[in-house]
N, C-alpha and C. Protein backbone atom coordinates (compact mmCIF):
# COMPACT_ATOMS: atom_id res chain seq x y z
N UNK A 1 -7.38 -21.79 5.59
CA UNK A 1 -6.01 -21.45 5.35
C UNK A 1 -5.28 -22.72 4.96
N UNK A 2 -4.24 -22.66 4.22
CA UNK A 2 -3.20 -23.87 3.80
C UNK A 2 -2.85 -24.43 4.87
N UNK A 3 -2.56 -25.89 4.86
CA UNK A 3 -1.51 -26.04 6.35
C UNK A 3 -0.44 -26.00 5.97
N UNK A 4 0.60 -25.58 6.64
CA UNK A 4 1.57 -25.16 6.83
C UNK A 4 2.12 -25.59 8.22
N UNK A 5 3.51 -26.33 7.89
CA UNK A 5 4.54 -26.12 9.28
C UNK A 5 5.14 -25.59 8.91
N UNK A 6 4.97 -24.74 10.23
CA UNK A 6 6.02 -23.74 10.84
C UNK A 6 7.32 -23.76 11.36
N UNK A 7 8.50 -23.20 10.95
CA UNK A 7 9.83 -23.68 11.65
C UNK A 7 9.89 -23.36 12.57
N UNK A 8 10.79 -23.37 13.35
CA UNK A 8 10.63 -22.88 14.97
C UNK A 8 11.88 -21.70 15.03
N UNK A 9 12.35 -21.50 14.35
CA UNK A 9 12.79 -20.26 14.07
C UNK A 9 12.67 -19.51 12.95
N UNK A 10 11.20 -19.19 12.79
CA UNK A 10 10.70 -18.47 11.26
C UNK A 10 11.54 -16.88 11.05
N UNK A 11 12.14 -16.30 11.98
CA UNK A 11 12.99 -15.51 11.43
C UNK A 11 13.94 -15.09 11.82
N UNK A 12 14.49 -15.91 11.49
CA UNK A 12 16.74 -16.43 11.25
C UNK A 12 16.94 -16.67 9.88
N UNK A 13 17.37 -15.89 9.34
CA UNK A 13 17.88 -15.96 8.27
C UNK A 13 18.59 -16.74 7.34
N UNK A 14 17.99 -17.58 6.38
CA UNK A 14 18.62 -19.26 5.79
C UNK A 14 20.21 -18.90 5.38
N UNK A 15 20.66 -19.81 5.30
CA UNK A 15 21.98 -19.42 4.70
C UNK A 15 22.30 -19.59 3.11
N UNK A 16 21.16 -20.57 2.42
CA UNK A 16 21.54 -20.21 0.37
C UNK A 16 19.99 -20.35 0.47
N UNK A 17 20.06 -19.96 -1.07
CA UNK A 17 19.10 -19.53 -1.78
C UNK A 17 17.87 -20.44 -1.80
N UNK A 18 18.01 -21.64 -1.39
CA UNK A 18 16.81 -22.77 -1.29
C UNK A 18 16.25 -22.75 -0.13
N UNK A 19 17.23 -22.27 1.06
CA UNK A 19 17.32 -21.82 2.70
C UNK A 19 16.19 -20.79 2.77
N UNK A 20 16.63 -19.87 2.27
CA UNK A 20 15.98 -18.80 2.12
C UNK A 20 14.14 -18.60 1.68
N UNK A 21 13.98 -19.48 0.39
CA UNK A 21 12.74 -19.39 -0.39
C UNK A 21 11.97 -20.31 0.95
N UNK A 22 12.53 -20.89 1.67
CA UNK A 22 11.55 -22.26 2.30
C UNK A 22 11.30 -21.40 4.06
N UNK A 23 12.56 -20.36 4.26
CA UNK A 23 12.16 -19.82 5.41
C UNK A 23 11.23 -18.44 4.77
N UNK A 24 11.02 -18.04 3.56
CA UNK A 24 10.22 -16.75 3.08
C UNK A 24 8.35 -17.32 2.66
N UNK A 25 8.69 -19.01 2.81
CA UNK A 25 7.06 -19.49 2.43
C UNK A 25 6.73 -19.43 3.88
N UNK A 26 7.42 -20.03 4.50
CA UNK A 26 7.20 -20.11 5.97
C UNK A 26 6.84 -18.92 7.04
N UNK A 27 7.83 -17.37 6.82
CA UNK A 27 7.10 -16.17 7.15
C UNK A 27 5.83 -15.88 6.19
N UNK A 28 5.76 -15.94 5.53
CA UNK A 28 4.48 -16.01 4.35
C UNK A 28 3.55 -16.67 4.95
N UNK A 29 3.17 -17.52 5.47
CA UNK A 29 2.38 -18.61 6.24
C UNK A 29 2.08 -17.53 7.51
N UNK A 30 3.16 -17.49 8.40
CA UNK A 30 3.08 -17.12 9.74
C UNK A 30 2.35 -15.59 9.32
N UNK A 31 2.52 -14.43 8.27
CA UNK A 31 2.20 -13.35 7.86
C UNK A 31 0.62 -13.46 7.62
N UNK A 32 0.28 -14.50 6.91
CA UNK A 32 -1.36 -14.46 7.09
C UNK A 32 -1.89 -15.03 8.40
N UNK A 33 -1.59 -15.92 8.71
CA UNK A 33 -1.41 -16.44 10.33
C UNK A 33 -2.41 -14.92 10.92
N UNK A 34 -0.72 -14.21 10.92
CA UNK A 34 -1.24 -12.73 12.04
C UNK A 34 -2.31 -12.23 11.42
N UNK A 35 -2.93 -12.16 10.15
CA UNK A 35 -3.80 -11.07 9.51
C UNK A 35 -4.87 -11.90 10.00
N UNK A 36 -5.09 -13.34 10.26
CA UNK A 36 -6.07 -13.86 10.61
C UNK A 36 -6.52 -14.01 12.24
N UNK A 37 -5.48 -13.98 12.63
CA UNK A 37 -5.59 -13.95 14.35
C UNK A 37 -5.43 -12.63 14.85
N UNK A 38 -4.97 -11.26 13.91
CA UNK A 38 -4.69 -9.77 14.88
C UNK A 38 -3.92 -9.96 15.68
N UNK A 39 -2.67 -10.94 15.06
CA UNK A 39 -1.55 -10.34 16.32
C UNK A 39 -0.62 -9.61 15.99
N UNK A 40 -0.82 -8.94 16.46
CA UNK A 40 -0.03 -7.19 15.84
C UNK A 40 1.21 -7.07 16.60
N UNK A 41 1.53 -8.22 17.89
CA UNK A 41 3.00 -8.53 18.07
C UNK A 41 3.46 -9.40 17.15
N UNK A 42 3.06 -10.23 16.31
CA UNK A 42 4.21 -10.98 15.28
C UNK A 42 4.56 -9.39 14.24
N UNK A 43 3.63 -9.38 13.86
CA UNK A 43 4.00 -8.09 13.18
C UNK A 43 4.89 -7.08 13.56
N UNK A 44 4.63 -6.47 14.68
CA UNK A 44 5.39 -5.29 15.30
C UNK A 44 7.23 -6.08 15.08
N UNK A 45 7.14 -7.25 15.38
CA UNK A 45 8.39 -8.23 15.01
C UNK A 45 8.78 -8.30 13.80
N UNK A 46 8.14 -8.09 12.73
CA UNK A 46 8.70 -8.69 11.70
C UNK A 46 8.06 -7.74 10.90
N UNK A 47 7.48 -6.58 10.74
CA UNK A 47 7.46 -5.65 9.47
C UNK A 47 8.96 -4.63 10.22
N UNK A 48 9.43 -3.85 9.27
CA UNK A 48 10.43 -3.17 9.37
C UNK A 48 10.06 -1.96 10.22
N UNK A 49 10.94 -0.97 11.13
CA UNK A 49 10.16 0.39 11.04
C UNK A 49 9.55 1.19 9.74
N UNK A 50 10.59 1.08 8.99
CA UNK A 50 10.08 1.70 7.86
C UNK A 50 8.88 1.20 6.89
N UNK A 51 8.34 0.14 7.41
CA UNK A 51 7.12 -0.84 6.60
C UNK A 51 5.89 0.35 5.67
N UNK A 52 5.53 0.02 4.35
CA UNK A 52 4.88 1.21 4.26
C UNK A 52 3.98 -0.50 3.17
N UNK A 53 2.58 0.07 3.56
CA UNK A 53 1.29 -1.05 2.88
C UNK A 53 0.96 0.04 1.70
N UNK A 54 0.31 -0.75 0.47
CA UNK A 54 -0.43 0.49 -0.24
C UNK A 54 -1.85 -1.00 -0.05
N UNK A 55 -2.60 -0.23 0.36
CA UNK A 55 -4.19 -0.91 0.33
C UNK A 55 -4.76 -1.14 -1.18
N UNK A 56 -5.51 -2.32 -0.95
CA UNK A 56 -6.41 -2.00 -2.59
C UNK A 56 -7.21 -1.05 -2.78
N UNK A 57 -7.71 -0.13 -1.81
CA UNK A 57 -7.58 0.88 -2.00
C UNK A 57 -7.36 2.52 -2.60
N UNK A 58 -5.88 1.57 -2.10
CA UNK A 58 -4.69 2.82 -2.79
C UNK A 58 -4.30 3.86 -1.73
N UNK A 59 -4.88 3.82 -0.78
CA UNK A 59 -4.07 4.06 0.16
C UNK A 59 -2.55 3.67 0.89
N UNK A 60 -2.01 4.40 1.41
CA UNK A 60 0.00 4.10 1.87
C UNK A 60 -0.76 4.08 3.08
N UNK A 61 -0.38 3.61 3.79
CA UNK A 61 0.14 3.56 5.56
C UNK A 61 1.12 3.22 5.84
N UNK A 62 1.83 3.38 7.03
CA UNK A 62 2.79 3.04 7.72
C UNK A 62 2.67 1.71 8.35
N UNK A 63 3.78 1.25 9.40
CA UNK A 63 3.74 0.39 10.11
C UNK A 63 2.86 0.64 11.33
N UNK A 64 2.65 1.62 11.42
CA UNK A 64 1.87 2.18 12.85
C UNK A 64 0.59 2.40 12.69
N UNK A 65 -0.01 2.79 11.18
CA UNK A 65 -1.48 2.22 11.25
C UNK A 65 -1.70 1.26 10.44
N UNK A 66 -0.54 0.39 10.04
CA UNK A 66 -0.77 -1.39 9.66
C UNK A 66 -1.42 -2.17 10.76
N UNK A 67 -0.68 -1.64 12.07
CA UNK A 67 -0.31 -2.25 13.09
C UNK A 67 -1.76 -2.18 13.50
N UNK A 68 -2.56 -0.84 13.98
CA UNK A 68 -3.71 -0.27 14.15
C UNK A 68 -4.86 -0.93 13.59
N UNK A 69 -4.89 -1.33 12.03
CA UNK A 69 -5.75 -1.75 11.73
C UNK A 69 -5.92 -3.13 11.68
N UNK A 70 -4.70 -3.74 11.85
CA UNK A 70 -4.90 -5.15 12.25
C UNK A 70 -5.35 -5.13 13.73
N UNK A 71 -4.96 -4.59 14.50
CA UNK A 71 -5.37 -5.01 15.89
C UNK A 71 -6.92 -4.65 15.73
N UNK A 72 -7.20 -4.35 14.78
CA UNK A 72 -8.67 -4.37 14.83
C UNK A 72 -9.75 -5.26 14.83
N UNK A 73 -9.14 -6.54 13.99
CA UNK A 73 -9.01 -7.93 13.31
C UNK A 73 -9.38 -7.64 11.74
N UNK A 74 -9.69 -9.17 11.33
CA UNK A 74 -9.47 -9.16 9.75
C UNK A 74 -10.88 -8.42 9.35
N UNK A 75 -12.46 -8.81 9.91
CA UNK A 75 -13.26 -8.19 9.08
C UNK A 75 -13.54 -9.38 8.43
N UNK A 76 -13.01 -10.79 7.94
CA UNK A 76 -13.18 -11.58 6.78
C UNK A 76 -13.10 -12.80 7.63
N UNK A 77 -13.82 -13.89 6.76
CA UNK A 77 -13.52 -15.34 7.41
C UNK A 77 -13.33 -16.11 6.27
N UNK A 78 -13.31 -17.32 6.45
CA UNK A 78 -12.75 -18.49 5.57
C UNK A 78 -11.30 -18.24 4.59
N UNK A 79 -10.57 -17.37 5.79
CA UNK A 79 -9.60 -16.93 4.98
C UNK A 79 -8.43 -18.22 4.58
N UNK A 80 -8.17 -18.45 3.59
CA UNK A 80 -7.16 -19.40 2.48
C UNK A 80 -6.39 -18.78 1.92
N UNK A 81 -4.81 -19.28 1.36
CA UNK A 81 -4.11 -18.73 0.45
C UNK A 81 -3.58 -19.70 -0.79
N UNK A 82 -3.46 -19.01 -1.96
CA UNK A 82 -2.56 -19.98 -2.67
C UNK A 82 -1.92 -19.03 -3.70
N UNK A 83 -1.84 -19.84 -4.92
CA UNK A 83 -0.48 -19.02 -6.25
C UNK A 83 0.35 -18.93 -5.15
N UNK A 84 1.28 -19.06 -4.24
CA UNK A 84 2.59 -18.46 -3.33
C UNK A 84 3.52 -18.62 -4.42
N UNK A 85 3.94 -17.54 -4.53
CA UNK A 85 5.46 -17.28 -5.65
C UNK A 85 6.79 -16.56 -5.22
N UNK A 86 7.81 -17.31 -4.19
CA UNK A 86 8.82 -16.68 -3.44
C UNK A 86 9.54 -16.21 -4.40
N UNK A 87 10.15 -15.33 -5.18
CA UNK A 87 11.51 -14.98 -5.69
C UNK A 87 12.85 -14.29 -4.99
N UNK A 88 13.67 -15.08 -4.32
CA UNK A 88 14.60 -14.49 -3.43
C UNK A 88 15.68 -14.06 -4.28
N UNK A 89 16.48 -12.60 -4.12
CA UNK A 89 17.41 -12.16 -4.95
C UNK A 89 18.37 -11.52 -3.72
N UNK A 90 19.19 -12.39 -3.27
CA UNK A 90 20.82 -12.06 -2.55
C UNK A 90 19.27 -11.84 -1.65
N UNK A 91 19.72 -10.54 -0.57
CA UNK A 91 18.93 -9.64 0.83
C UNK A 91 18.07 -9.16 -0.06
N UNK A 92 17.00 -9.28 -0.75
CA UNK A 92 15.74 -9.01 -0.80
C UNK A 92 15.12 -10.01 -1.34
N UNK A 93 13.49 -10.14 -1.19
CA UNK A 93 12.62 -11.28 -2.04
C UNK A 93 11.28 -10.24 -1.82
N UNK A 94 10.65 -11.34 -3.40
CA UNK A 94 9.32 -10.68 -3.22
C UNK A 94 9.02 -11.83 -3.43
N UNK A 95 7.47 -12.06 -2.45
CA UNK A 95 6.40 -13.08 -1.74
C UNK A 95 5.08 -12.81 -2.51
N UNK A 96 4.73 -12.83 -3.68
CA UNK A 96 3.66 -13.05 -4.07
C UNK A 96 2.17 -13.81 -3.56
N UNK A 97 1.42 -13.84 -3.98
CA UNK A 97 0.40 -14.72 -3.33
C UNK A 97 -1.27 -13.91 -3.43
N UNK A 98 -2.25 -14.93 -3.08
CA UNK A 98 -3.41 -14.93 -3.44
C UNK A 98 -4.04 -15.38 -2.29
N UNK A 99 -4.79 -14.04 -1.30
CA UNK A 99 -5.62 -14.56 -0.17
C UNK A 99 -7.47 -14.57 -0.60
N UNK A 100 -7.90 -15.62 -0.66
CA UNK A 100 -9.58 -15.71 -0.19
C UNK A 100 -10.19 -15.54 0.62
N UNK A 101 -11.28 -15.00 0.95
CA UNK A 101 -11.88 -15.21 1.89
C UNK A 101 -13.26 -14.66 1.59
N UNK A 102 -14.18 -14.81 2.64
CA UNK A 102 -15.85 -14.33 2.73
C UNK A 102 -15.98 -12.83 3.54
N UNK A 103 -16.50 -11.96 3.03
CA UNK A 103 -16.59 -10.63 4.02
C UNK A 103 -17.98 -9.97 3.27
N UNK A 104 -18.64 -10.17 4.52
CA UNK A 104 -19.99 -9.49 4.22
C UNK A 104 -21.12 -10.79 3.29
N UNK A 105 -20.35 -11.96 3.83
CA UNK A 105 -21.50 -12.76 2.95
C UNK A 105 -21.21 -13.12 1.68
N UNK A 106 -19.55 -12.85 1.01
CA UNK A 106 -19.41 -12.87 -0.19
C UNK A 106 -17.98 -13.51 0.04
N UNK A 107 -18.04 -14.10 -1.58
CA UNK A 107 -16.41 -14.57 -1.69
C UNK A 107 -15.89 -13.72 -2.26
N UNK A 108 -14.61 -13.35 -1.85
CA UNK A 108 -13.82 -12.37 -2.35
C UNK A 108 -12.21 -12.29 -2.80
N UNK A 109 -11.60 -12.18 -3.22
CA UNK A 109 -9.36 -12.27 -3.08
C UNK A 109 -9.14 -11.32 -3.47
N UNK A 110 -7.73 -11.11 -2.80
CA UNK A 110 -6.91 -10.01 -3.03
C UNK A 110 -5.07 -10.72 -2.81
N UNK A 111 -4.81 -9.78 -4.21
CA UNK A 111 -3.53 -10.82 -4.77
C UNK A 111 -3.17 -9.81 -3.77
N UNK A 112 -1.37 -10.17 -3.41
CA UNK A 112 -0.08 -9.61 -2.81
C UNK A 112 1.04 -9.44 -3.26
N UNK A 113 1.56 -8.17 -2.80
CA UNK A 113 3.00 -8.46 -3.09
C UNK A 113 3.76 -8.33 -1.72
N UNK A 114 4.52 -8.57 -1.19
CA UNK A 114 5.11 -8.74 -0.08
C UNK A 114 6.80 -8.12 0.01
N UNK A 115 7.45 -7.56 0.11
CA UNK A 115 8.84 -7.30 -0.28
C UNK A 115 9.51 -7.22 1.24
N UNK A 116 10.28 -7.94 1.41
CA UNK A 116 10.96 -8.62 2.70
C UNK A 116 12.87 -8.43 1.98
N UNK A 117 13.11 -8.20 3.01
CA UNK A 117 14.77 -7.99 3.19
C UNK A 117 15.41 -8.58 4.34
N UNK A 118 16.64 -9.09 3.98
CA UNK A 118 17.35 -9.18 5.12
C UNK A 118 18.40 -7.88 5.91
N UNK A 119 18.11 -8.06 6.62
CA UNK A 119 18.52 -6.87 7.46
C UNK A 119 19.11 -7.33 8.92
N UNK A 120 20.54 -6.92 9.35
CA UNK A 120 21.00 -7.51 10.45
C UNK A 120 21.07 -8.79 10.63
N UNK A 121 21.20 -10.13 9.72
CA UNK A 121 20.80 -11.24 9.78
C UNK A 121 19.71 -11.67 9.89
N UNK A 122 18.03 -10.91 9.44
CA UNK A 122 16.83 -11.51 9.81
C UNK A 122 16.15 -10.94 8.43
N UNK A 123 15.09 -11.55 8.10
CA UNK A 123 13.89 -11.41 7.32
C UNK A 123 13.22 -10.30 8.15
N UNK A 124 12.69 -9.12 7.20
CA UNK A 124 11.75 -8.24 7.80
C UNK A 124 10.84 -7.80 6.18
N UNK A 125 9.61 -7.55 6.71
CA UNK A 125 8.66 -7.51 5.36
C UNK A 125 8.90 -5.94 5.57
N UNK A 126 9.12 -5.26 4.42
CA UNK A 126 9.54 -3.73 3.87
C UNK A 126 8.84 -3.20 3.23
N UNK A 127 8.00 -3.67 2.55
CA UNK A 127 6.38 -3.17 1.80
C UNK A 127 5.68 -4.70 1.58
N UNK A 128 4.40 -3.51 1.30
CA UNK A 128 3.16 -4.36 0.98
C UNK A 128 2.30 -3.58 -0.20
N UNK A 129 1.67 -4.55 -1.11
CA UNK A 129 1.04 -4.00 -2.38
C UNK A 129 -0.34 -5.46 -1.96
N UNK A 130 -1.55 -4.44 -2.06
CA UNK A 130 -2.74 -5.39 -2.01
C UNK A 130 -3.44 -5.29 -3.26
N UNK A 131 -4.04 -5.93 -3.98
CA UNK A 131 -5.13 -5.12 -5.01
C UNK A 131 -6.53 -6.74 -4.97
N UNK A 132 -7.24 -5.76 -5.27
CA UNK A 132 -8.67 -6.64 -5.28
C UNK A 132 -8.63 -7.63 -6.69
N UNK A 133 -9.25 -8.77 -6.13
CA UNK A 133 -8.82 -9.71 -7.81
C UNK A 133 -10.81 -9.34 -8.58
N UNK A 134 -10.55 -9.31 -9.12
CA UNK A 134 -11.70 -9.04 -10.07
C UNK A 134 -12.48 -10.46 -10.18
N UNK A 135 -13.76 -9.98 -9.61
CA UNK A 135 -14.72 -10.93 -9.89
C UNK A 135 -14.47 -11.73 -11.25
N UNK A 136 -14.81 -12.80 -11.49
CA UNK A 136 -15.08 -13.77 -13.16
C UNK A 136 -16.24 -13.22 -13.61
């Protein structure tokens, strides 16, 4: 994984637009964090109720079997990220990005889209779009 520091209040809401992109890399960080450790309390914290994933797949879930299948753990190791592409617009941003990792003996990525809002004064992630990156 990238290193990354973490703020110590990753979700309080920046006050301008440079505020914002540097606290949305930073939940971005802490967001693979949880996918890599299964902690399905940062999550339960910080996806919305209404959180809806579409899998690469192509499957929708909710927050309640997001939640489910992370507490399962990842399934993957040597997990890394990079491309991170914050675009913050007023109370919403989308978090782009590119996770690696090995599953089943193989190298593998799957790009993201991430869509986070502010809501009540805080960052909460509001969807998720996964898709598989195509072998070279």
């Amino acid at each position: 994984m990238s290193e990354t520091t973490f703020s110590s209040d990753p979700w309080a809401a920046g006050t301008g637009q440079a505020d914002a992109v540097a606290l949305l890399h930073d939940l971005n960080a802490h967001y693979i964090r949880a996918f890599v450790e299964a902690d399905v309390a940062w999550y339960r914290e910080h996806l919305s109720d209404d959180f809806v994933c579409t899998l690469a797949d192509g499957r929708r879930i909710d927050k309640t079997e997001f939640l489910r299948l992370n507490a399962e753990g990842p399934g993957v190791q040597d997990v890394r990220y990079d491309d991170v592409d914050v675009r913050a617009m007023g109370d919403l941003a989308l978090v782009h990005g590119v996770t690696h990792y090995t599953r089943d003996g193989a190298l593998a990525a799957t790009r993201y889209t991430d869509v986070w809002q502010r809501r009540d004064g805080r960052w909460q992630a509001v969807a998720a779009q996964l898709t598989r990156v195509a072998k070279p």
